[in-house]
Protein backbone atom coordinates (compact mmCIF):
# COMPACT_ATOMS: atom_id res chain seq x y z
CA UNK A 1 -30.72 0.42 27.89
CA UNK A 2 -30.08 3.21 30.61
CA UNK A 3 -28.01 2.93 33.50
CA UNK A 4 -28.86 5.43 36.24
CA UNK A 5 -25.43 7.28 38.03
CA UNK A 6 -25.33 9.83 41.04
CA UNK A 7 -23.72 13.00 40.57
CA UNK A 8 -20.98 14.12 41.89
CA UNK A 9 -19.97 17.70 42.67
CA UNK A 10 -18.30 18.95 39.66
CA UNK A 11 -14.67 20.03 39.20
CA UNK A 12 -13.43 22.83 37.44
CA UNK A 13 -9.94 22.55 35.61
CA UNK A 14 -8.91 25.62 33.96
CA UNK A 15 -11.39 25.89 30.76
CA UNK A 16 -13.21 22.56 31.44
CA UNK A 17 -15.99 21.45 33.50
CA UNK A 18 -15.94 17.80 34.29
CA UNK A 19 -18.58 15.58 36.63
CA UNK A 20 -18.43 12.03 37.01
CA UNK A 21 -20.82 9.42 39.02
CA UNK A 22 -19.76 9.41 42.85
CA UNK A 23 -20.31 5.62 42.55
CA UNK A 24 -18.76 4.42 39.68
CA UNK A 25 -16.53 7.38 38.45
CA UNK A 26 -18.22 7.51 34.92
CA UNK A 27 -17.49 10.75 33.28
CA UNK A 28 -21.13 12.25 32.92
CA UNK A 29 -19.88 15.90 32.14
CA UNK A 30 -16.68 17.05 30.30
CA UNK A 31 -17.59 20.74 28.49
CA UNK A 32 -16.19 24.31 28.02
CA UNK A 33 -16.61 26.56 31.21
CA UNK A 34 -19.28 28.81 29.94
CA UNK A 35 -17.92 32.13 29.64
CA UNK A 36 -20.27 35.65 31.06
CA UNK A 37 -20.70 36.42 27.46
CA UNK A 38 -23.13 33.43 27.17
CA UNK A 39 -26.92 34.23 26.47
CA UNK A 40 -28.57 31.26 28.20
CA UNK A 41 -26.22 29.31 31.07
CA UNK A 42 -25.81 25.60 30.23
CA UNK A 43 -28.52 23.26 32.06
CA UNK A 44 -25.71 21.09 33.47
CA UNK A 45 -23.67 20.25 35.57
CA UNK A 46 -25.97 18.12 37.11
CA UNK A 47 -27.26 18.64 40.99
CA UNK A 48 -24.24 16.76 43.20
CA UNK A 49 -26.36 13.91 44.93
CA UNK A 50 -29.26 13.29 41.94
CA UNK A 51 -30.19 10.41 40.20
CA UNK A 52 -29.41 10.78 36.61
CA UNK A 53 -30.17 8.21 33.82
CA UNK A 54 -27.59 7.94 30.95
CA UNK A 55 -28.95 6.12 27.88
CA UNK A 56 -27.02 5.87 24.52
CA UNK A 57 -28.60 9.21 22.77
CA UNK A 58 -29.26 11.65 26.35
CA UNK A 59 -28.89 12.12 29.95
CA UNK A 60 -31.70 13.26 32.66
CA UNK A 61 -32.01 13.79 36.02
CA UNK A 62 -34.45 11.87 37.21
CA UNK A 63 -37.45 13.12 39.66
CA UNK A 64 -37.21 12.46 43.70
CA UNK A 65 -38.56 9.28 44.34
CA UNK A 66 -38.30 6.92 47.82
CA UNK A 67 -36.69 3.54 46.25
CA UNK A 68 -33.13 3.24 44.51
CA UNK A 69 -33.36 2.68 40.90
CA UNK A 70 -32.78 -1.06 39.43
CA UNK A 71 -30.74 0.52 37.10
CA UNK A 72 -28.41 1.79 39.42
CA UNK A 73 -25.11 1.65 38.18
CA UNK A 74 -23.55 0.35 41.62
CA UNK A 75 -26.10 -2.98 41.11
CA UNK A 76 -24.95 -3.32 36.85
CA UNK A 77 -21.15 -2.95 37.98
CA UNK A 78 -21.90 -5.73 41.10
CA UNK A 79 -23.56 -8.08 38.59
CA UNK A 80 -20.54 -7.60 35.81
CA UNK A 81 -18.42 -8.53 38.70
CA UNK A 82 -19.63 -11.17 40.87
CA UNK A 83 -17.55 -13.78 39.49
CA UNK A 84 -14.29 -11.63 39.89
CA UNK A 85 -11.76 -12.64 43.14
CA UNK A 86 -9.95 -10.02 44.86
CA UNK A 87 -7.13 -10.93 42.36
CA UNK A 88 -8.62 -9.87 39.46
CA UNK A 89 -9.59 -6.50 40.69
């Protein structure tokens, strides 16, 4: 099963670049800062505002599309939660 996040801007701590979902706060990024000595840049991290879908094995940004994504991880954490009062939170 996948579970689609939105990317946040990414934050660079010292050697580390880290990027989490701007909805849910799930850590989608945490790797070395590349250095200039690398060949090829890395592909990631991810465009701040896109759609990307996290399954068990990979993550992808997903193509522009119109509708919000069932998968949405705002809509799985709702669901997980709808029984919850204020007090359990």
């Amino acid at each position: 099963m996948s579970v689609t996040h939105i990317a946040a801007p990414p934050v660079v701590l010292e050697d580390r670049i880290i990027q989490r979902c701007s909805l849910c706060g799930m850590k989608l990024i945490d790797m070395p800062k590349p250095s200039i000595q690398d060949e090829k840049p890395p592909d990631k991290p991810w465009i701040p505002g896109k759609f990307i879908s996290v399954s068990e094995d990979f993550q992808v940004m997903m193509p522009f599309t119109d509708y919000i994504p069932t998968d949405l991880c705002y809509y799985v954490v709702s669901l997980n939660t709808e029984s919850l009062s204020i007090g359990d939170l």
